[in-house]
Protein backbone atom coordinates (compact mmCIF):
# COMPACT_ATOMS: atom_id res chain seq x y z
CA UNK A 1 0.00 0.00 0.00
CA UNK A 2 1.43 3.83 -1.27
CA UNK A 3 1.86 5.48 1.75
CA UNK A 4 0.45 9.09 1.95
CA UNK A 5 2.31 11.74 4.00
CA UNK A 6 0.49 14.91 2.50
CA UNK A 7 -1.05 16.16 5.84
CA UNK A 8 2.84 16.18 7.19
CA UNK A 9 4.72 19.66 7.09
CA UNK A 10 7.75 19.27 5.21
CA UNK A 11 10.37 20.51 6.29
CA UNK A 12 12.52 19.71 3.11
CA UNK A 13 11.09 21.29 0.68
CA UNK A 14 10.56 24.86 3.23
CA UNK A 15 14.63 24.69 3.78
CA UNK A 16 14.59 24.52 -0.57
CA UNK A 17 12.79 27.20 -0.40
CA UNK A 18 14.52 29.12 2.04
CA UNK A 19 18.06 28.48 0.25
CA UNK A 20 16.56 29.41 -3.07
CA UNK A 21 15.57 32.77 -1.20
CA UNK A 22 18.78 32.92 0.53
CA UNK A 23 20.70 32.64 -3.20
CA UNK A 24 18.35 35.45 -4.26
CA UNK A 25 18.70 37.80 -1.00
CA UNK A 26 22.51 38.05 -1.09
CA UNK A 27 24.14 40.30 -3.15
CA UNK A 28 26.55 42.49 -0.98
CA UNK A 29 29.20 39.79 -1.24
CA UNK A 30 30.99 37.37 1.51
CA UNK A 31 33.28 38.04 4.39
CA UNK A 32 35.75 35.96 6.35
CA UNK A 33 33.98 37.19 9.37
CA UNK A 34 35.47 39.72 11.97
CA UNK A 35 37.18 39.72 14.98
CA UNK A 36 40.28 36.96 16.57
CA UNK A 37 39.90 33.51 16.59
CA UNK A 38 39.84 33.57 20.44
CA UNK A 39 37.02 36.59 20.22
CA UNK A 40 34.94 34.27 18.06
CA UNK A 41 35.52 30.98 20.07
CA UNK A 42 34.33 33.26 23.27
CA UNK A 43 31.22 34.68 21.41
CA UNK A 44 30.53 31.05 20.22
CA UNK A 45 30.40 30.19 23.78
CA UNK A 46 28.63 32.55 25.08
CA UNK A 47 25.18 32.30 22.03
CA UNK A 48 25.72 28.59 22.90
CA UNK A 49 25.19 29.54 26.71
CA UNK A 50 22.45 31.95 25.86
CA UNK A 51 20.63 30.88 22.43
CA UNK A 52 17.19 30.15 23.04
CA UNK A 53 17.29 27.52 20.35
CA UNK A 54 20.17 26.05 18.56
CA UNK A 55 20.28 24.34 14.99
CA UNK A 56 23.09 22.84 14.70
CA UNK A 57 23.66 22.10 10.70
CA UNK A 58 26.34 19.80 9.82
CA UNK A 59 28.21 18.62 6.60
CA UNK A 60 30.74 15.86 5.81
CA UNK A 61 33.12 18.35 6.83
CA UNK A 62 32.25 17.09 10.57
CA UNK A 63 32.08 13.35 10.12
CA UNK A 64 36.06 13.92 7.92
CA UNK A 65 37.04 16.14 11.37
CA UNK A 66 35.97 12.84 13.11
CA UNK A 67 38.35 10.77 11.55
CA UNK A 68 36.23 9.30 8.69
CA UNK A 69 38.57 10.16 5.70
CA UNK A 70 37.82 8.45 2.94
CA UNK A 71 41.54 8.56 1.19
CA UNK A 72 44.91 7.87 2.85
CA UNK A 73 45.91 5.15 4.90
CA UNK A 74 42.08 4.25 6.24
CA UNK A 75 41.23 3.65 2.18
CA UNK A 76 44.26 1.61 1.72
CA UNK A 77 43.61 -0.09 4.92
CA UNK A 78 40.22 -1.95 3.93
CA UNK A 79 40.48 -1.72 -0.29
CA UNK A 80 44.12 -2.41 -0.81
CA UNK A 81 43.09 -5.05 -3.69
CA UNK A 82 40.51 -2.78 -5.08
CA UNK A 83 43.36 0.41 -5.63
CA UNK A 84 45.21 -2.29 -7.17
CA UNK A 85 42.66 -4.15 -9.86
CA UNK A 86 40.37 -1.07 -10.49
CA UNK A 87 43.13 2.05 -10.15
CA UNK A 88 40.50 3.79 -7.69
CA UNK A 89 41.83 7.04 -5.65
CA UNK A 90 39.42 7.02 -2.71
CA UNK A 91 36.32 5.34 -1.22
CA UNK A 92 33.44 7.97 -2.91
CA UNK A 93 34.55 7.73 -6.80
CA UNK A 94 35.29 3.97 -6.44
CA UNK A 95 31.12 3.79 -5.14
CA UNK A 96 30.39 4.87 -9.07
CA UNK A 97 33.26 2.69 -10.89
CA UNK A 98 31.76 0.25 -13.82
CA UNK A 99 32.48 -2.65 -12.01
CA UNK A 100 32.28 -5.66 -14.51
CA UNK A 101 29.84 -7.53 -12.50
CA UNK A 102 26.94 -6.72 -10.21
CA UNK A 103 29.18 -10.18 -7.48
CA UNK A 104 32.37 -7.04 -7.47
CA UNK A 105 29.96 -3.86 -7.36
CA UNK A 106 28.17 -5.25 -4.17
CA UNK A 107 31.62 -6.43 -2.40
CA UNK A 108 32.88 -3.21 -3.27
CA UNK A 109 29.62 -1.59 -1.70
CA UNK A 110 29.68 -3.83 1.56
CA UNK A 111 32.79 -2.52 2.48
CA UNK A 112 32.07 1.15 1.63
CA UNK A 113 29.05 0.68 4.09
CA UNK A 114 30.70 -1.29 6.81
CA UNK A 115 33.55 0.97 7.14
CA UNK A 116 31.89 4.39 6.86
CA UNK A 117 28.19 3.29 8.86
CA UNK A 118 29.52 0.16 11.46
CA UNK A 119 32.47 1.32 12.58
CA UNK A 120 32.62 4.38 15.05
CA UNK A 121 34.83 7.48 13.89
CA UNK A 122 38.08 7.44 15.51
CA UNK A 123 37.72 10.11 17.26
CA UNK A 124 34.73 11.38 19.67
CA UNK A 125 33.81 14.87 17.88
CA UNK A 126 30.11 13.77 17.29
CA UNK A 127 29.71 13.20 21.09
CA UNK A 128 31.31 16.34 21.72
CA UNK A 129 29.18 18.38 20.13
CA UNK A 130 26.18 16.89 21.37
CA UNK A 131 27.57 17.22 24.85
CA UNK A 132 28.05 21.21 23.76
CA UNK A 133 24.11 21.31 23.69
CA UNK A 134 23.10 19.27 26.18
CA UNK A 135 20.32 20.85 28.18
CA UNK A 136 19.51 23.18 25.82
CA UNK A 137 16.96 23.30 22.98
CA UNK A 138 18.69 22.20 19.99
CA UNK A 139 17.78 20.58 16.64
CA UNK A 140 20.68 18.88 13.98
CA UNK A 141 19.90 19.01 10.54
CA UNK A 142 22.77 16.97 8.00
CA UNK A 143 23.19 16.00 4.89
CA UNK A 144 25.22 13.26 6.19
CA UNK A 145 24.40 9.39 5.82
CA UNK A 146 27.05 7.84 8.22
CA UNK A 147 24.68 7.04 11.44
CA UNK A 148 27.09 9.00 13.57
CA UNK A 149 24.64 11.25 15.21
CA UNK A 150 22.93 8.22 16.61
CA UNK A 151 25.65 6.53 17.62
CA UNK A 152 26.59 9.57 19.21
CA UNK A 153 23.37 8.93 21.11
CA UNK A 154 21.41 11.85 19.81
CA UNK A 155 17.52 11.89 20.85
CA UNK A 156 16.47 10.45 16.87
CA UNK A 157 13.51 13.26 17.20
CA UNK A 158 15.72 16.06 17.26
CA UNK A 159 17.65 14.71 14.28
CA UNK A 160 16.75 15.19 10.48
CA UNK A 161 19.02 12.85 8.01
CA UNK A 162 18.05 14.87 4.74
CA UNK A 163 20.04 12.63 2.16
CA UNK A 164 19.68 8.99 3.58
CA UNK A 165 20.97 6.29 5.77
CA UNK A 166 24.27 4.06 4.40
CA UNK A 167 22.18 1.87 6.56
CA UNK A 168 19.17 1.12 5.01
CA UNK A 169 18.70 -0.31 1.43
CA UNK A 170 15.92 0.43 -1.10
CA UNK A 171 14.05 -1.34 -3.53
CA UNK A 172 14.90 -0.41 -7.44
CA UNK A 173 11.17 -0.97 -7.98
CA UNK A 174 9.53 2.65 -7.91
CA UNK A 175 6.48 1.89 -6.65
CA UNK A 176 8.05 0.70 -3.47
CA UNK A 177 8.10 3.30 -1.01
CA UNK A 178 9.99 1.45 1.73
CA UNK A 179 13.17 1.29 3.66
CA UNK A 180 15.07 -1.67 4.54
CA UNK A 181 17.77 -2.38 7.26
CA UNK A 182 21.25 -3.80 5.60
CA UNK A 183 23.01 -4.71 8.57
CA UNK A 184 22.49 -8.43 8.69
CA UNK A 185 23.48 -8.85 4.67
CA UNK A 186 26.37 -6.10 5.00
CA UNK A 187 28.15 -8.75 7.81
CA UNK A 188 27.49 -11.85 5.72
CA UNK A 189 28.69 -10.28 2.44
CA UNK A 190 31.94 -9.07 4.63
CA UNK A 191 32.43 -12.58 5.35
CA UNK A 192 31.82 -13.78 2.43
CA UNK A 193 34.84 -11.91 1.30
CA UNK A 194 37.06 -13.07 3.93
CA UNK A 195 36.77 -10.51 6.75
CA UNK A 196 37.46 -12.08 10.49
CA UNK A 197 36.08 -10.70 13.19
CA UNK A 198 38.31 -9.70 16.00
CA UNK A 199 37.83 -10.37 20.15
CA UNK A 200 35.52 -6.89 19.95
CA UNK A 201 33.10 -8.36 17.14
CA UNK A 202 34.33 -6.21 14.71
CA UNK A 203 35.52 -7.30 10.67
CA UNK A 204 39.56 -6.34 10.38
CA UNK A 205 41.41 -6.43 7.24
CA UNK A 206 43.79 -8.70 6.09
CA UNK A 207 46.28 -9.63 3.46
CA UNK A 208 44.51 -8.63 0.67
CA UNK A 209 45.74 -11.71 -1.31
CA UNK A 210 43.59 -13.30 1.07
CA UNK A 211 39.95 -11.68 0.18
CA UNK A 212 38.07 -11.51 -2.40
CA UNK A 213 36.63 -8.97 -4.56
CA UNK A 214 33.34 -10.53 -4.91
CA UNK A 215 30.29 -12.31 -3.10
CA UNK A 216 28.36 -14.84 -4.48
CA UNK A 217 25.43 -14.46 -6.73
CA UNK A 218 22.57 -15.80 -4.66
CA UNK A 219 23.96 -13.12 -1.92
CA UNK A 220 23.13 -9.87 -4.08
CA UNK A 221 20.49 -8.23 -2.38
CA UNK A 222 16.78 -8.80 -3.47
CA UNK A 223 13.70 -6.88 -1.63
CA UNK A 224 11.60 -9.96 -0.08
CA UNK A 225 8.18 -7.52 -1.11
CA UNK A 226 8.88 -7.27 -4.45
CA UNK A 227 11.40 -9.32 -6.19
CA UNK A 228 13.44 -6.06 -7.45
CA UNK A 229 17.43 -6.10 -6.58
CA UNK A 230 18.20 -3.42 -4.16
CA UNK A 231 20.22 0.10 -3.91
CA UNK A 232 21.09 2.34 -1.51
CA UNK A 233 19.15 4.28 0.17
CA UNK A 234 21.07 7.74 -1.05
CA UNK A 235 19.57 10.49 -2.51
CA UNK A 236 20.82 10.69 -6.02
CA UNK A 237 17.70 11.27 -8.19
CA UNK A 238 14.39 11.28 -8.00
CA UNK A 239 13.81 7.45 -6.81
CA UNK A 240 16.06 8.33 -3.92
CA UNK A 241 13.03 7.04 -1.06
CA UNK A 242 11.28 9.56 1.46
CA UNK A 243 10.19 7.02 4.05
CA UNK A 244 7.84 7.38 7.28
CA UNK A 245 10.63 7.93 9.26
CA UNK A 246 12.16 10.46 6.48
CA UNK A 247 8.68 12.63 6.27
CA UNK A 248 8.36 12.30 10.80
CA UNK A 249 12.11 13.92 10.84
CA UNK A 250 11.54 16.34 8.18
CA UNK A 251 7.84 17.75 9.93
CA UNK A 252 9.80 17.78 13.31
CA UNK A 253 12.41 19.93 11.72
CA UNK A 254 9.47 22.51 10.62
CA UNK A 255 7.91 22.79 13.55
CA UNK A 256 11.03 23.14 15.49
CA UNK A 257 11.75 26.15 13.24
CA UNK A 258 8.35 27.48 13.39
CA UNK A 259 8.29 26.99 17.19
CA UNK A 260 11.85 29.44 17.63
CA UNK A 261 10.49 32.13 14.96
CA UNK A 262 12.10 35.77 15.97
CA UNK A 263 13.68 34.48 19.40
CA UNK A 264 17.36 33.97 19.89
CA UNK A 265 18.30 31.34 18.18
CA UNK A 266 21.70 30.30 16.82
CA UNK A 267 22.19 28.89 13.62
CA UNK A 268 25.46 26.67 14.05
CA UNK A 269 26.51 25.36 10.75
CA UNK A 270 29.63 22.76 10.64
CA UNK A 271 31.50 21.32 7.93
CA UNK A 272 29.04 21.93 5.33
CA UNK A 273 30.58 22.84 1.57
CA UNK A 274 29.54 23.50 -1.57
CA UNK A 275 28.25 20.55 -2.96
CA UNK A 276 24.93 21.20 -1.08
CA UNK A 277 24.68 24.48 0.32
CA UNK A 278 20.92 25.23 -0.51
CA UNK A 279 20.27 22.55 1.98
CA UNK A 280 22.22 23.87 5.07
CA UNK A 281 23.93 26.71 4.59
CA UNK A 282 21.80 29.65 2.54
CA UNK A 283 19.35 28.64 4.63
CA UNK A 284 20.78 29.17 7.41
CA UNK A 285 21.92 32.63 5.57
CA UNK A 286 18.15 33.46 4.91
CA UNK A 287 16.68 32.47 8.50
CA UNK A 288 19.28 34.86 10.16
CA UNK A 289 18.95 37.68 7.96
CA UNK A 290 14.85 37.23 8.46
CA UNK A 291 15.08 37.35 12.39
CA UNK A 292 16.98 39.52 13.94
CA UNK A 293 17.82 38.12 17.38
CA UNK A 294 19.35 35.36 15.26
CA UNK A 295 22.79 34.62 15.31
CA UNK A 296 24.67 32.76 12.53
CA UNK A 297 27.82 30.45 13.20
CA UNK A 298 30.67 29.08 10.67
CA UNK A 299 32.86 25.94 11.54
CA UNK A 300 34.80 24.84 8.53
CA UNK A 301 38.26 24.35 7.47
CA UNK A 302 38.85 26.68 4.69
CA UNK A 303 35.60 27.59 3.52
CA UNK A 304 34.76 29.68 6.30
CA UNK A 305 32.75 32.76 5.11
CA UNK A 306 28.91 34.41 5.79
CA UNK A 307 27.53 37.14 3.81
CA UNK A 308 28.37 40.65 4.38
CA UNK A 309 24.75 41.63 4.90
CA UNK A 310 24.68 39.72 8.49
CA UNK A 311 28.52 40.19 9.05
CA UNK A 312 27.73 41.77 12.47
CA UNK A 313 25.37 38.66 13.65
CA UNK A 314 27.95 36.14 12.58
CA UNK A 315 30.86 34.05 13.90
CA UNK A 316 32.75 32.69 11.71
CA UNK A 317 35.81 30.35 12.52
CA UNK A 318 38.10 28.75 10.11
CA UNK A 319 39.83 25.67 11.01
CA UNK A 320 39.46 21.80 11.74
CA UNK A 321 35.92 21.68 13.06
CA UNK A 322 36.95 19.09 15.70
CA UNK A 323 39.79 21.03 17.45
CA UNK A 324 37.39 23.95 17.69
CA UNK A 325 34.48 21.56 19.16
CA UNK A 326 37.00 20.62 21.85
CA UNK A 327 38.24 24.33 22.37
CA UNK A 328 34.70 25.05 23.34
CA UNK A 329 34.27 22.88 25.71
């Protein structure tokens, strides 16, 4: 049965809307922000102390600051053989390589999800920032799909994943609106490779000579409601699945907006680039230039920047988002 989520605000398409308006609003230019580093970290502080409400906005930028890089050493670590046979440079573009059969695509794919959903970070920013906010009114909006929030042990109703869960699996069949929990196949197709468990229960790599590149055929995965093989549930087009749990999180995030409307709230956006920005970060732009006892925050290493036009009701802070999580506590 079609499920029908019409009478649910949605909060996705009212962010669209508001980063549309943001791109629109803006035309004074950007600034790197004003003021020290140490002035900023104290004013950060301080809104955090004294926001009403805080939406906290993060990117990959935060989940990269936690130690989930997906080049280097940790990519060599668990797809040595891949780098080798296929020539891939790092965990995202090897996810769209034309792997010559559907057995190497879905060993490729179990990995990817195992390392970057099942295993913790490697470092504790995620609880960190959620221990920044405890007590207060707060709300996390990401465009993330790694689970760390709620490993992190964030209340799951102040949390709205916007993009999708490497967690859950969808049917390619587009009349199936459903989600479905991978964790159970992603462990037997890392087996199936090779991968031992350790004494803490948790797949580590080995020689590579030793694994294989593949899983068997009767382990691709097949939705038991329909028949159809799976994907991921990622957005990436328009089949990309809006589940009940999707549509809850994304009317929680609208009323939590509409609840905070012209009170002091701080709009703390972390790690969030360009590859999205009408999700998170004009937004964010817009909603602080409409209100104003808002206050707008920048974490990001690099990309740093707010618009001129709310220069003096920003903080903006350039650097590793992690080392200035821990500086503010």
């Amino acid at each position: 049965m079609k499920q029908n989520y019409s009478e649910l605000p949605n909060g996705y398409l009212e962010t669209i809307r508001n980063g549309i308006d943001g791109i629109r609003t803006f035309r004074s230019g950007i600034s790197r922000g004003t003021g020290t580093r140490q002035e900023n970290l104290e004013r950060l502080k301080e809104e955090i102390r004294s926001a009403d409400a805080v939406v906290i906005g993060a990117g990959a930028g935060l989940s990269t600051a936690a130690g989930f890089i997906y080049t280097g050493k940790r990519f060599e670590k668990w797809f040595s053989d891949f780098i080798r046979t296929y020539g891939i440079r790092d965990m995202y573009s090897g996810g769209f390589y034309p792997y010559p059969s559907k057995e190497i695509f879905w060993a490729y794919w179990a990995r990817y999800i195992y390392v970057n959903r099942y295993l913790d970070p490697p470092k504790p920013t995620y609880e960190q920032l959620l221990s920044l906010v405890n007590g207060k009114d707060y709300f996390v909006i990401t465009t993330n799909v790694d689970h760390c929030f709620q490993k992190a042990g964030i209340d799951k109703d102040r949390l709205f994943y916007t993009q999708g869960d490497y967690g859950l699996f969808q049917s390619t069949k587009s009349g199936n609106r459903k989600t479905y929990e991978n964790e159970e196949w992603i462990m037997q197709a890392m087996e199936a490779q090779g991968f031992v468990k350790n004494a803490a229960g948790e797949f580590e790599p080995t020689q590579s000579s030793q694994l294989k590149m593949e899983i068997p055929t009767d382990l691709i995965p097949i939705c038991s409601d329909d028949g159809a093989e799976m994907t991921m549930n990622l957005r990436s087009d328009d089949k990309f699945v809006e589940d009940e749990g999707w549509h809850k999180a994304s009317a929680a995030y609208l009323d939590f907006l509409k609840k905070h409307e012209g009170r002091h709230v701080l709009f703390l956006e972390i790690g969030v680039g360009s590859n999205t920005p009408v999700i998170i970060k004009y937004p964010f732009w817009q909603m602080t230039n409409d209100n104003e006892n808002a206050v707008y925050a920048c974490l990001n290493y690099s990309e740093a920047c707010c618009p001129r036009q709310i220069e003096d009701r920003s903080i903006v802070i350039d650097g590793d988002s992690g080392e200035v999580i821990k500086q503010l506590l």
